[in-house]
Structure formats: C-alpha cells, structure tokens
N, C-alpha and C. Protein backbone atom coordinates (compact mmCIF):
# COMPACT_ATOMS: atom_id res chain seq x y z
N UNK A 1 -90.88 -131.89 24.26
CA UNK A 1 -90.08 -132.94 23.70
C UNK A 1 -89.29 -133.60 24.82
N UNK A 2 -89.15 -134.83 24.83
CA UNK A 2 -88.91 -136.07 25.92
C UNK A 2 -87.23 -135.61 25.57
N UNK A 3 -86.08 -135.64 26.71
CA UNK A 3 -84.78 -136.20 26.56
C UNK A 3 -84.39 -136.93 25.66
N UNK A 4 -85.16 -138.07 25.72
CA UNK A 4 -84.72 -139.22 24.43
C UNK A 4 -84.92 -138.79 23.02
N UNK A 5 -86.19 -137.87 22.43
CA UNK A 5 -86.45 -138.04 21.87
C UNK A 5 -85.26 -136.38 21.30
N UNK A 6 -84.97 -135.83 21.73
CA UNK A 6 -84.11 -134.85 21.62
C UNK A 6 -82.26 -135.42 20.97
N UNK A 7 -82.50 -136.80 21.88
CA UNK A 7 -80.96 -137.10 21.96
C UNK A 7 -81.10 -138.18 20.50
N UNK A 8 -81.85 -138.56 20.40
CA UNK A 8 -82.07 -139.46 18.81
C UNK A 8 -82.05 -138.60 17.72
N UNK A 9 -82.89 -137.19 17.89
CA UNK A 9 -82.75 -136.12 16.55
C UNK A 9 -81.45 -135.57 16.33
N UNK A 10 -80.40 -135.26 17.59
CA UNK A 10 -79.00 -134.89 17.62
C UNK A 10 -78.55 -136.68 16.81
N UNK A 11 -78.67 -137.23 17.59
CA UNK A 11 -77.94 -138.47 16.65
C UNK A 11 -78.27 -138.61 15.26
N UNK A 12 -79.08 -138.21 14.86
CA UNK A 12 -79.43 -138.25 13.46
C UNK A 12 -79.00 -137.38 12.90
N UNK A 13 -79.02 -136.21 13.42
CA UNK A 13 -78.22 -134.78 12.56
C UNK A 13 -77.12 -135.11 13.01
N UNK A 14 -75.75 -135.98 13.69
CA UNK A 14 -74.77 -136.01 13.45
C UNK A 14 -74.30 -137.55 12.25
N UNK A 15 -74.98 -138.07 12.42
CA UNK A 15 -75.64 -139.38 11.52
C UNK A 15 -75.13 -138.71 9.89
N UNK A 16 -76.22 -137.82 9.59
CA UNK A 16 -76.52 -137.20 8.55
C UNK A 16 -75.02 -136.18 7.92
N UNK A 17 -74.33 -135.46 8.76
CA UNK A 17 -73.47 -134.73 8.86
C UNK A 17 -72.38 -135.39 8.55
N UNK A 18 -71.99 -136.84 9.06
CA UNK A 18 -70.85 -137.37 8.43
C UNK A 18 -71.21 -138.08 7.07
N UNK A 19 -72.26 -138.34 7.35
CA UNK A 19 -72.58 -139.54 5.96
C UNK A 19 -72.03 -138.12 4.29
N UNK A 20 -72.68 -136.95 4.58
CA UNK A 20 -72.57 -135.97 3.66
C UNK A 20 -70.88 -135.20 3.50
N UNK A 21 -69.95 -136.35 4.62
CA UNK A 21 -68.83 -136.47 4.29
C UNK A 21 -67.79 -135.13 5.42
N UNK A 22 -68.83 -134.49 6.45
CA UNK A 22 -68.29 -134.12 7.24
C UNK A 22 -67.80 -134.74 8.52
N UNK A 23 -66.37 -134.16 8.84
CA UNK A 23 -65.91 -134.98 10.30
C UNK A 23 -67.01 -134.45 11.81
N UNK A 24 -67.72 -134.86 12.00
CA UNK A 24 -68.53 -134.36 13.27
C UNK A 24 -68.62 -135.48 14.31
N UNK A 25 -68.06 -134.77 15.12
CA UNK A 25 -67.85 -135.82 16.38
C UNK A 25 -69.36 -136.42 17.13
N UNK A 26 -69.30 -137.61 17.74
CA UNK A 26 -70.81 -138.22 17.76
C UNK A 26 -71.38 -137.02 19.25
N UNK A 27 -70.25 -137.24 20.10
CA UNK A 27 -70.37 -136.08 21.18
C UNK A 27 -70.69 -135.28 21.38
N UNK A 28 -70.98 -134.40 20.06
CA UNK A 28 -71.45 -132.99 19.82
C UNK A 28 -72.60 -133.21 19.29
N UNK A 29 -73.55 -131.88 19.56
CA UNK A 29 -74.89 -132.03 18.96
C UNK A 29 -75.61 -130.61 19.26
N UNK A 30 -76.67 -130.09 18.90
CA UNK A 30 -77.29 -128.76 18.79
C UNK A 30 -76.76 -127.45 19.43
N UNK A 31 -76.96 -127.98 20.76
CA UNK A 31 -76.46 -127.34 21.58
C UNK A 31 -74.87 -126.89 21.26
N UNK A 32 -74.26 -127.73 20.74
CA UNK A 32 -72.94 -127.33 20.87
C UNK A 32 -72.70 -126.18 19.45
N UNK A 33 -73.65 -126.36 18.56
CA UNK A 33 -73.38 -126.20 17.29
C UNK A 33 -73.80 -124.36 17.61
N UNK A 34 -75.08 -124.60 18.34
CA UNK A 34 -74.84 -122.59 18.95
C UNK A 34 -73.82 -122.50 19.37
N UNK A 35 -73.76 -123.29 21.16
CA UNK A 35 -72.95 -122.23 21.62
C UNK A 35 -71.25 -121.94 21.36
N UNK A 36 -70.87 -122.88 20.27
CA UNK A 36 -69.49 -122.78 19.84
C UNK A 36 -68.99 -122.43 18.19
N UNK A 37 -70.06 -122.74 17.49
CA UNK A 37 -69.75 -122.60 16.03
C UNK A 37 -70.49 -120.75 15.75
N UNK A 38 -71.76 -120.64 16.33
CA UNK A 38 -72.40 -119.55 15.92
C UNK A 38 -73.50 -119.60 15.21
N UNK A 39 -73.04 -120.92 14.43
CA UNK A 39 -73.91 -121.16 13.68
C UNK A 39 -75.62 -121.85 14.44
N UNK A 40 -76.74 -121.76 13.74
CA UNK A 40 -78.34 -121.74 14.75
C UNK A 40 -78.30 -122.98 14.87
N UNK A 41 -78.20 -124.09 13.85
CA UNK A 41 -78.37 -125.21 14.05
C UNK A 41 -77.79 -126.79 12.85
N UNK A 42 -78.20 -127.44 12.95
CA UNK A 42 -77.47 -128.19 12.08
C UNK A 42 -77.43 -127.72 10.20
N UNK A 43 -78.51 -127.86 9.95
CA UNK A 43 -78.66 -127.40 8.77
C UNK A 43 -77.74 -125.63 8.20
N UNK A 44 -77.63 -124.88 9.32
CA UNK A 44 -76.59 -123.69 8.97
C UNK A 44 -75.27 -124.24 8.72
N UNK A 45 -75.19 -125.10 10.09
CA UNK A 45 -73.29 -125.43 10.13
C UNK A 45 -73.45 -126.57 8.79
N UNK A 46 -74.08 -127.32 8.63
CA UNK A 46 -73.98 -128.17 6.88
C UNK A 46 -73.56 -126.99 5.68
N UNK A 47 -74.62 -126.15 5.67
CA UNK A 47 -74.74 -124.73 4.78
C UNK A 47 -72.96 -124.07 4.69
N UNK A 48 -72.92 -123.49 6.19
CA UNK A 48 -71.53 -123.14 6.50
C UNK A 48 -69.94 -124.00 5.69
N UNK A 49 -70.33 -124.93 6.45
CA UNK A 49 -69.33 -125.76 5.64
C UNK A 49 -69.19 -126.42 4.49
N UNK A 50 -70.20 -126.03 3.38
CA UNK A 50 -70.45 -126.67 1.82
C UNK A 50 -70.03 -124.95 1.16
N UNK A 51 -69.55 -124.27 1.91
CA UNK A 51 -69.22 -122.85 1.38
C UNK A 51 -67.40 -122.75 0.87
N UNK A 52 -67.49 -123.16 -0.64
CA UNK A 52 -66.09 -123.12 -1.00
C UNK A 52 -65.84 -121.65 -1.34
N UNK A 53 -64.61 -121.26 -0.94
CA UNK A 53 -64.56 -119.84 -1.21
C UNK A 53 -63.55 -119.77 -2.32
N UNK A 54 -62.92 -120.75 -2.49
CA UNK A 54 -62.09 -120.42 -3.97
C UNK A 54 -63.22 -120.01 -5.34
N UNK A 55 -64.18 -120.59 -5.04
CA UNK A 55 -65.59 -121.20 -6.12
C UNK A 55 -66.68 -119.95 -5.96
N UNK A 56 -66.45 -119.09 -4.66
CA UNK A 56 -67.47 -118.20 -4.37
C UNK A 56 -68.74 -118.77 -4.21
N UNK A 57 -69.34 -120.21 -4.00
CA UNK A 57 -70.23 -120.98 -4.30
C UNK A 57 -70.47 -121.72 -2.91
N UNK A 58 -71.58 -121.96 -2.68
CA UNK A 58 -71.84 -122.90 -1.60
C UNK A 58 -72.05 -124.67 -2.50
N UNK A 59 -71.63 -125.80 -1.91
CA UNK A 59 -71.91 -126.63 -2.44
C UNK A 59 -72.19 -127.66 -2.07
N UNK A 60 -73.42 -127.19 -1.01
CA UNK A 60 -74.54 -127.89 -0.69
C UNK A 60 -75.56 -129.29 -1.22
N UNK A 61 -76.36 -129.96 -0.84
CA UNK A 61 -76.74 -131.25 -1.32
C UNK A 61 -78.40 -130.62 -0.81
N UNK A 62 -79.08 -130.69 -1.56
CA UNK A 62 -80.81 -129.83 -1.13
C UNK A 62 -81.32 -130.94 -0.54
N UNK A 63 -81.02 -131.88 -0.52
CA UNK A 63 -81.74 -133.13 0.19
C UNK A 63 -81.28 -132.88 1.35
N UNK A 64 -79.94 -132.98 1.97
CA UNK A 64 -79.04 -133.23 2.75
C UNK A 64 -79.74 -131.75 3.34
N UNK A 65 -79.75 -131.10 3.22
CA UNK A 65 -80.32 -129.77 3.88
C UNK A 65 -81.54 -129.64 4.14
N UNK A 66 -81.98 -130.52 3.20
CA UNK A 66 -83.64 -130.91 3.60
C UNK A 66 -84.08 -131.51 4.79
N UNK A 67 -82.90 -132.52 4.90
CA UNK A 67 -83.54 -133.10 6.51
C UNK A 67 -82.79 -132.37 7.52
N UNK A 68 -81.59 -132.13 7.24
CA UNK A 68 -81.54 -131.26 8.70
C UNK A 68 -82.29 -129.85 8.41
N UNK A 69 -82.88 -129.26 7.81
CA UNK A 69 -83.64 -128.07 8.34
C UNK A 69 -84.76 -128.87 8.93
N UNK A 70 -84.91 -130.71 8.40
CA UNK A 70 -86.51 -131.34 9.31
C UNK A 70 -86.03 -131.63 11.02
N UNK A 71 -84.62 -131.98 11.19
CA UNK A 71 -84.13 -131.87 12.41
C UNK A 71 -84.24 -131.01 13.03
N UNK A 72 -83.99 -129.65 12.73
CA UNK A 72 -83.54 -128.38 13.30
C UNK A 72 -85.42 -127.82 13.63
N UNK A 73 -85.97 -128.18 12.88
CA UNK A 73 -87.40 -127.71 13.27
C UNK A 73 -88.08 -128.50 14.66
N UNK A 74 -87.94 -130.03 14.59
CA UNK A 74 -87.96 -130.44 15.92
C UNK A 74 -87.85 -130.19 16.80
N UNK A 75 -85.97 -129.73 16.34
CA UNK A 75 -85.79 -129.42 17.55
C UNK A 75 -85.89 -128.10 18.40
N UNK A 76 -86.65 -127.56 17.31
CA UNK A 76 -87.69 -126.00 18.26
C UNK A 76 -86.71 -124.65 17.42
N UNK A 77 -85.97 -124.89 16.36
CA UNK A 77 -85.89 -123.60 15.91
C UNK A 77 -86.87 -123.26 15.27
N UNK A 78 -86.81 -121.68 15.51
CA UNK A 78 -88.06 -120.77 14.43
C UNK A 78 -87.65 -120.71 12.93
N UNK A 79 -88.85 -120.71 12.32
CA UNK A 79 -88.77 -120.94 10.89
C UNK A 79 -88.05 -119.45 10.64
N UNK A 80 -88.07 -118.47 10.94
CA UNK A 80 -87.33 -116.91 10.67
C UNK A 80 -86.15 -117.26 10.93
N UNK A 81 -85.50 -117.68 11.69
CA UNK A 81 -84.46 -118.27 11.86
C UNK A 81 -83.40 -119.11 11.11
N UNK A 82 -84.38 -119.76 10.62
CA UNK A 82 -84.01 -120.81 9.38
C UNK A 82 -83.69 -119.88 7.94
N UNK A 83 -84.66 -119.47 7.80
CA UNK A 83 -84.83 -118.41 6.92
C UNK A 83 -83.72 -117.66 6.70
N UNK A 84 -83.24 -116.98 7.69
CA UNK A 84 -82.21 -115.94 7.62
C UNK A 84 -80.94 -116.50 7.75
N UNK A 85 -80.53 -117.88 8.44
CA UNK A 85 -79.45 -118.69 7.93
C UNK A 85 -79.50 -119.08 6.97
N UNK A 86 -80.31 -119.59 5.76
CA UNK A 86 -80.35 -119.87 4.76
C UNK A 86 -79.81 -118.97 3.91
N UNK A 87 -80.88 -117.82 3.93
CA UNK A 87 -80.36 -116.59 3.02
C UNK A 87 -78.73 -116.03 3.43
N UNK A 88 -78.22 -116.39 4.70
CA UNK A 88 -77.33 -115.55 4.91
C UNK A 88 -75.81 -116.56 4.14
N UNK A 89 -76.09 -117.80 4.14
CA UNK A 89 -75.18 -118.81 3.69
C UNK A 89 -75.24 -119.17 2.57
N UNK A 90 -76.23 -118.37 1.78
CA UNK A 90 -76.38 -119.10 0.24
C UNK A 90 -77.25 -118.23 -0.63
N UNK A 91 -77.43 -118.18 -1.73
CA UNK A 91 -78.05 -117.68 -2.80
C UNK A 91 -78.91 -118.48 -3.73
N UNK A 92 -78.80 -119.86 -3.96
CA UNK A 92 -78.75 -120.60 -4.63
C UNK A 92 -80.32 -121.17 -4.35
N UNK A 93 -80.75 -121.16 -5.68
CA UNK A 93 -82.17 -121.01 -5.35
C UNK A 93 -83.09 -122.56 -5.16
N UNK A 94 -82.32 -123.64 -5.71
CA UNK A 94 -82.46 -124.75 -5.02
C UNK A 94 -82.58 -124.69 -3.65
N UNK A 95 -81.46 -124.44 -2.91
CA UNK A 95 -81.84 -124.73 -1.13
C UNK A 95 -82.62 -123.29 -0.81
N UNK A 96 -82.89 -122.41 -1.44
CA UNK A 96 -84.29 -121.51 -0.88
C UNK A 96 -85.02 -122.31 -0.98
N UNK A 97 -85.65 -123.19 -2.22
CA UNK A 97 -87.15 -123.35 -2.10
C UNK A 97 -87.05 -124.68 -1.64
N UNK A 98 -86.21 -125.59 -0.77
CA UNK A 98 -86.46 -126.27 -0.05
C UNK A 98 -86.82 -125.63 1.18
N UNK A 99 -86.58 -124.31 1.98
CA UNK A 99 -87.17 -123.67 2.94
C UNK A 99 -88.32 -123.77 2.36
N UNK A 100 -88.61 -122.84 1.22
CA UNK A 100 -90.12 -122.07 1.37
C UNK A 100 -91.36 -123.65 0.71
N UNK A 101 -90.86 -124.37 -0.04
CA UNK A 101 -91.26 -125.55 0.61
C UNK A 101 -91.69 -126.21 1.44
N UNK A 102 -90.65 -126.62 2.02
CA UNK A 102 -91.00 -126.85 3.52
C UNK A 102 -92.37 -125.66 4.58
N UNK A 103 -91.80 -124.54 4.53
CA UNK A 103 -92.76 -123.34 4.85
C UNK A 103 -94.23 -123.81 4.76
N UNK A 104 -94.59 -123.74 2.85
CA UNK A 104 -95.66 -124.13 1.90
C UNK A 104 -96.37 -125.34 2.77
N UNK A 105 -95.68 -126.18 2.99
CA UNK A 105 -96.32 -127.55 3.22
C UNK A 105 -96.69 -127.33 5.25
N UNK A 106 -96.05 -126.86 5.35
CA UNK A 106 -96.32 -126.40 6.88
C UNK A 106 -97.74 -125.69 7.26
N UNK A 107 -97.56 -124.45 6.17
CA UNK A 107 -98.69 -123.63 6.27
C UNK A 107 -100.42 -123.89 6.06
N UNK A 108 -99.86 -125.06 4.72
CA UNK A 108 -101.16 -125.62 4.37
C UNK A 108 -101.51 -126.66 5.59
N UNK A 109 -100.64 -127.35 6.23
CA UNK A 109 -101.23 -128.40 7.43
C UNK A 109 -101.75 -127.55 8.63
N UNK A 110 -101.32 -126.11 8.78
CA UNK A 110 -102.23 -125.37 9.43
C UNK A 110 -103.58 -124.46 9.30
N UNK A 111 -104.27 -124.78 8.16
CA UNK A 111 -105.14 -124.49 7.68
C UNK A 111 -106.60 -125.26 7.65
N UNK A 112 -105.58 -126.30 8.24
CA UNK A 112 -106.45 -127.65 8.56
C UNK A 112 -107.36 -127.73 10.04
C-alpha cells in the first residue's frame, strides 16, 4: 500500500469518526489509535467509545462499524484481530454479524 493511499484511508476513518459524532482530531490516525488508546484500530476505538456504562450497553451504529472494520482491513489488520475486538467490546449480535459477514463475503471471493 502506497503512502497516499494509507493517508486517504486514515482520513476517511477520521472523516467517519466525527461525522458518527465523535471529537477526533484530523492529526491523528491508525497509528496513533494503537500506540496510545490500546485500542487495534479504528473500528475498536468507535466500538470503545459507543460503550455507555450507565446502560451496560454498547451503542454502536452497524453501518458506522461496517466501514471502519472496511478501513481497518486495508489497512492490514488481521481478521482475528478484528474478531476479538469485536467480541471483546460488545455482545450485540448485530455488529457480530457485520464481522462474520464481512468474513462470509471475503471467504467466498477466495474461492474464486
């Protein structure tokens, strides 16, 4: 993957991140979201922060998680990865089967 084409998918997952009503600075982007939040990649720290704890509930948007787990794959995370931030931030079986979805439709284009 080209520089540019790295620095347009960060702009889009921070794009995406405020539009869904979070403050995310334009400055920050993947990289930062490991090595300072913990969290793997955009779609966790979205996950992370839709987690109301008065509510015990995550309250997430499955679309909105939909494209950044399509960002976060670009940008070279492993699908196990994804997987286990998902499960570890949520229960809610809407944003599972946008993973295993996503997965589904992956698997079958490699069959090809």
């Amino acid at each position: 993957m080209s520089h540019e084409e790295k620095k347009w998918l960060n702009k889009l997952g921070v794009t995406i991140l405020n539009e869904a009503g979070l403050d995310f600075e334009e400055w920050r982007d993947s990289d930062w979201i490991r090595k300072t939040t913990g969290q793997m990649g955009y779609a966790h720290y979205y996950l992370d922060k839709c987690w109301d704890d008065s509510r015990r509930t995550n309250e997430a948007d499955a679309l909105v998680y939909k494209k950044l787990v399509d960002i976060d794959s670009e940008l070279g995370m492993d699908a196990s990865q994804q997987l286990f931030c998902c499960l570890w931030s949520t229960t809610r079986s809407d944003i599972i089967k946008v993973y295993f979805a996503l997965r589904i439709i992956f698997l079958n284009f490699l069959d090809y």
